[in-house]
N, C-alpha and C. Protein backbone atom coordinates (compact mmCIF):
# COMPACT_ATOMS: atom_id res chain seq x y z
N UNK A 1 50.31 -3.45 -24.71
CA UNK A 1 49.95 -2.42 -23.77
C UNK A 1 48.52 -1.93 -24.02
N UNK A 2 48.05 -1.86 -25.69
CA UNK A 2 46.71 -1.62 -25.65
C UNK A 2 45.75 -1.96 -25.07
N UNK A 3 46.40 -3.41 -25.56
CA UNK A 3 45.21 -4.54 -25.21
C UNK A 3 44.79 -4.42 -24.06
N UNK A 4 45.72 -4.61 -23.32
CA UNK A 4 45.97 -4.41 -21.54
C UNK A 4 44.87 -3.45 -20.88
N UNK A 5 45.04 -2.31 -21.37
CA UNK A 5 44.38 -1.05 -21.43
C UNK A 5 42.80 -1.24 -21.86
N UNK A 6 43.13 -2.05 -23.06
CA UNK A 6 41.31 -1.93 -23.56
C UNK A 6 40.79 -2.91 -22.39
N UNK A 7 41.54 -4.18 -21.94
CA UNK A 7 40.74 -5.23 -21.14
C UNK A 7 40.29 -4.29 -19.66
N UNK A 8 41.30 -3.72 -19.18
CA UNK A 8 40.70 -2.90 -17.82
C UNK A 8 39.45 -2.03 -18.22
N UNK A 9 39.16 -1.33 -19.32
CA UNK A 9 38.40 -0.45 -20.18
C UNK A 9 36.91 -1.31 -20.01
N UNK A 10 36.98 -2.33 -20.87
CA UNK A 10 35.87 -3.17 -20.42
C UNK A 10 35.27 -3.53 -19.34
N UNK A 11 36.36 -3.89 -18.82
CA UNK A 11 36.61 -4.80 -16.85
C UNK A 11 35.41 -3.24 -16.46
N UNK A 12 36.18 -2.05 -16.73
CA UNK A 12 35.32 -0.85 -16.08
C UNK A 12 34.23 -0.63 -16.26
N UNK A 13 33.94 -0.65 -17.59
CA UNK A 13 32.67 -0.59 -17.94
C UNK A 13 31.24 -1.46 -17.67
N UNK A 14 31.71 -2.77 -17.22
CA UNK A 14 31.15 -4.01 -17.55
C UNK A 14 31.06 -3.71 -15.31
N UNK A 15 31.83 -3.08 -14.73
CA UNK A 15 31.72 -2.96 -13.22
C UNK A 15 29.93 -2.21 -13.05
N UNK A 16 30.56 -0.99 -13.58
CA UNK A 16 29.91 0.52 -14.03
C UNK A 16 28.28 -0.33 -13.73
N UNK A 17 28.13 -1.07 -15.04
CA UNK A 17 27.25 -1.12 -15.63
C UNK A 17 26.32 -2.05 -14.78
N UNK A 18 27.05 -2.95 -14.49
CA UNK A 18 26.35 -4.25 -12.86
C UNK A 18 26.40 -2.97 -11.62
N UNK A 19 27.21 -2.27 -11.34
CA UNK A 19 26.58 -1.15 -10.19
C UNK A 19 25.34 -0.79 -10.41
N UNK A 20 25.01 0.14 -11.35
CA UNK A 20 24.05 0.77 -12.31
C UNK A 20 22.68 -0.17 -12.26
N UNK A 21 23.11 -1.27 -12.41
CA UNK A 21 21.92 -2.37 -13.01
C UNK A 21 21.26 -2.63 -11.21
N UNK A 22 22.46 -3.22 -9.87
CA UNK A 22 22.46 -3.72 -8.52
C UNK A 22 21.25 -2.60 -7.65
N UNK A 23 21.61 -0.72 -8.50
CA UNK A 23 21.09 0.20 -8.12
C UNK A 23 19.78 0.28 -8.42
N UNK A 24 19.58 0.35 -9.53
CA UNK A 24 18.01 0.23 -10.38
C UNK A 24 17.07 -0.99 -9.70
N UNK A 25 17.67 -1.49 -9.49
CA UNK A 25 17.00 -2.67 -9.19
C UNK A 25 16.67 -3.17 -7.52
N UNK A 26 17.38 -2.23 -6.62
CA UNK A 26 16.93 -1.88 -5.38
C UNK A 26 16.06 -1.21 -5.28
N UNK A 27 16.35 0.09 -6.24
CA UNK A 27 15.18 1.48 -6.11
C UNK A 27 13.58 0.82 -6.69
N UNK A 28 13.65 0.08 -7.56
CA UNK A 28 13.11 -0.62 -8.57
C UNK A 28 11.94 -0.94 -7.18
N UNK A 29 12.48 -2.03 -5.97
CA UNK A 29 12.47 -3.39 -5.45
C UNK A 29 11.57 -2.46 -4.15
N UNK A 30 12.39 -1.56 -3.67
CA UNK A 30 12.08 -0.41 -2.80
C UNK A 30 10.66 0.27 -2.90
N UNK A 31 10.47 0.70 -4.25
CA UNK A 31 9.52 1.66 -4.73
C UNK A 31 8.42 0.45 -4.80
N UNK A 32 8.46 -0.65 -5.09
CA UNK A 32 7.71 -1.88 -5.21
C UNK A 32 6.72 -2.20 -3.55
N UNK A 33 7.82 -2.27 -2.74
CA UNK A 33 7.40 -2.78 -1.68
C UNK A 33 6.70 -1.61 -1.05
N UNK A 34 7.17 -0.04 -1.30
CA UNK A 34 6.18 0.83 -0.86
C UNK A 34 4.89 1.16 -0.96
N UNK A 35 5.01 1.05 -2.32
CA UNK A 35 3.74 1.03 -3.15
C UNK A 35 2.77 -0.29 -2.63
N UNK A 36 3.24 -1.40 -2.63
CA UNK A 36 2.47 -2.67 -1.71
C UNK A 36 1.91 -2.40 -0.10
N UNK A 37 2.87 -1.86 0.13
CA UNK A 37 2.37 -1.72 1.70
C UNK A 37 1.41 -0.35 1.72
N UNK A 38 1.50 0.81 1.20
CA UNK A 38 0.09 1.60 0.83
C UNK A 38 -0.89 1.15 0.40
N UNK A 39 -0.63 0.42 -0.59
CA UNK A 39 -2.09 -0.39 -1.21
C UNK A 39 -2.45 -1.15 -0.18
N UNK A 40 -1.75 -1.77 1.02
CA UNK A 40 -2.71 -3.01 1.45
C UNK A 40 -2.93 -1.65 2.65
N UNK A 41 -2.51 -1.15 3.01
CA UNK A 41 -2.94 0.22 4.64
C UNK A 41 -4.52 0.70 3.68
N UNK A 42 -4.02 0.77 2.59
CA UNK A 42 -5.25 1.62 1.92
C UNK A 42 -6.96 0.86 1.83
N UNK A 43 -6.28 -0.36 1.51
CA UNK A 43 -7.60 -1.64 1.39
C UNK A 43 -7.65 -1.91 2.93
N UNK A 44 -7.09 -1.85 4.04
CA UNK A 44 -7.48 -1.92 5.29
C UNK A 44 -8.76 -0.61 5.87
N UNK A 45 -7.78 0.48 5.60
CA UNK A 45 -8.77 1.53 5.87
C UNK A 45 -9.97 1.52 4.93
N UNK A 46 -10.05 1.52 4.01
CA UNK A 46 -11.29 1.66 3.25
C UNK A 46 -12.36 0.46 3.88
N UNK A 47 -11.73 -0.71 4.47
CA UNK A 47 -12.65 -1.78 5.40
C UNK A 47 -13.07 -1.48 6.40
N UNK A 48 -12.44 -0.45 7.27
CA UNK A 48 -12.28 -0.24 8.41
C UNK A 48 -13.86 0.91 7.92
N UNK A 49 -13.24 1.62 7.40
CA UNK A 49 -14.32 3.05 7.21
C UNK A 49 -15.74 1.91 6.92
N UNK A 50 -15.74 1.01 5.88
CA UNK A 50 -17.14 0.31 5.32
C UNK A 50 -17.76 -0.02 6.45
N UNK A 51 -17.08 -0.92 7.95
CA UNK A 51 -17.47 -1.12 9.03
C UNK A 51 -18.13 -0.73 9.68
N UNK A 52 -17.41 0.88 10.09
CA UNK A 52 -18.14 1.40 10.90
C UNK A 52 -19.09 2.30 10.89
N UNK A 53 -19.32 2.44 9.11
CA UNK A 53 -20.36 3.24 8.38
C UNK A 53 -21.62 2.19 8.88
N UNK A 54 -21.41 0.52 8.37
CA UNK A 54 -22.23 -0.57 8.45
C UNK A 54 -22.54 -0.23 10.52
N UNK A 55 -21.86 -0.36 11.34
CA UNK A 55 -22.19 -0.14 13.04
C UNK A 55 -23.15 0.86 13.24
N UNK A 56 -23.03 2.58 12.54
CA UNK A 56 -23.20 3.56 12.91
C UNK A 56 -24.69 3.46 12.44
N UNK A 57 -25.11 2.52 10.60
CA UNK A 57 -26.74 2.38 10.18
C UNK A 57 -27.25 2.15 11.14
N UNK A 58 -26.58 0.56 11.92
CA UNK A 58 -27.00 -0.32 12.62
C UNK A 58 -27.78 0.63 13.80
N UNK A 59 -27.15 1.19 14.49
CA UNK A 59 -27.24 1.73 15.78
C UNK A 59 -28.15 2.69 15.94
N UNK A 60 -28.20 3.79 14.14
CA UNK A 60 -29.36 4.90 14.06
C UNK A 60 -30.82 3.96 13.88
N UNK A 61 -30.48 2.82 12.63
CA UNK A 61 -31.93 1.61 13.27
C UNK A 61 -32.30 1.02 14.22
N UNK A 62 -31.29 0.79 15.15
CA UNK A 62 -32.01 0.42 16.49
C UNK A 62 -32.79 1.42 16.94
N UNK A 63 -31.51 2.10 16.96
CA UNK A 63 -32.70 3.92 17.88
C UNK A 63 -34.13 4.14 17.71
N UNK A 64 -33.95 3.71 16.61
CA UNK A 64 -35.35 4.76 15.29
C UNK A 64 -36.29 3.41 15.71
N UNK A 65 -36.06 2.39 16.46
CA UNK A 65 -36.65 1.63 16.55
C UNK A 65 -37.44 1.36 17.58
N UNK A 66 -36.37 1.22 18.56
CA UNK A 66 -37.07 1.74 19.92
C UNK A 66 -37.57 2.63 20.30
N UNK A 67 -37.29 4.05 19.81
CA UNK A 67 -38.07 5.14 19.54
C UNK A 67 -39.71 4.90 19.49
N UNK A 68 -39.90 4.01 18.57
CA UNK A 68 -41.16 3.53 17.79
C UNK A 68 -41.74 2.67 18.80
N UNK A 69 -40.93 1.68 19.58
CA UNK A 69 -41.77 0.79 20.27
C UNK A 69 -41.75 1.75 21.64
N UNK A 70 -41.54 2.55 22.17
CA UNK A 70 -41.70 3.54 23.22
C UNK A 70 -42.68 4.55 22.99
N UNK A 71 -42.80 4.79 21.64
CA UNK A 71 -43.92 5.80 21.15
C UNK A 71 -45.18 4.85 21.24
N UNK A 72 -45.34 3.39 20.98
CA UNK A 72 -46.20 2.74 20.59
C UNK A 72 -46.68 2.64 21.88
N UNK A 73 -45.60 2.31 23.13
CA UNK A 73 -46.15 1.94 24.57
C UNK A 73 -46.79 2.95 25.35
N UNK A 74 -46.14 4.33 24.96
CA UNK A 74 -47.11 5.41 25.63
C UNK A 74 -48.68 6.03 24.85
N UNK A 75 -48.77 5.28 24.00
CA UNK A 75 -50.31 5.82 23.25
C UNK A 75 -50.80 5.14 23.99
């Protein structure tokens, strides 16, 4: 009858313990893939921002440029 008793005892513990492990290891898997998909939104935007910092030089040097060749045409 012990025995009996200790084998379900184990059987329980040994369930317990693969739940426990099935759980950790979703949250684990979960927290993984979140963390991945921020990091890559994050390396997108930070490209996105470098871009249009790089458009906005671009566009104040054109200005500043033509500026200059319009200043040059009316002297």
């Amino acid at each position: 009858m012990y025995s009996f008793m200790g084998v379900q005892a184990v059987d329980l513990w040994f369930r317990l313990l693969l739940v426990a492990l099935t759980f950790a290891i979703c949250v684990l898997g979960g927290r993984a893939a979140a963390v991945a998909i921020m990091s890559h939104r994050s390396k997108r935007l930070a490209q996105l921002q470098r871009s249009q910092f790089r458009h906005r030089m671009a566009q104040i040097t054109v200005r500043r440029r033509l500026a200059e060749i319009v200043d040059m045409g009316a002297a």
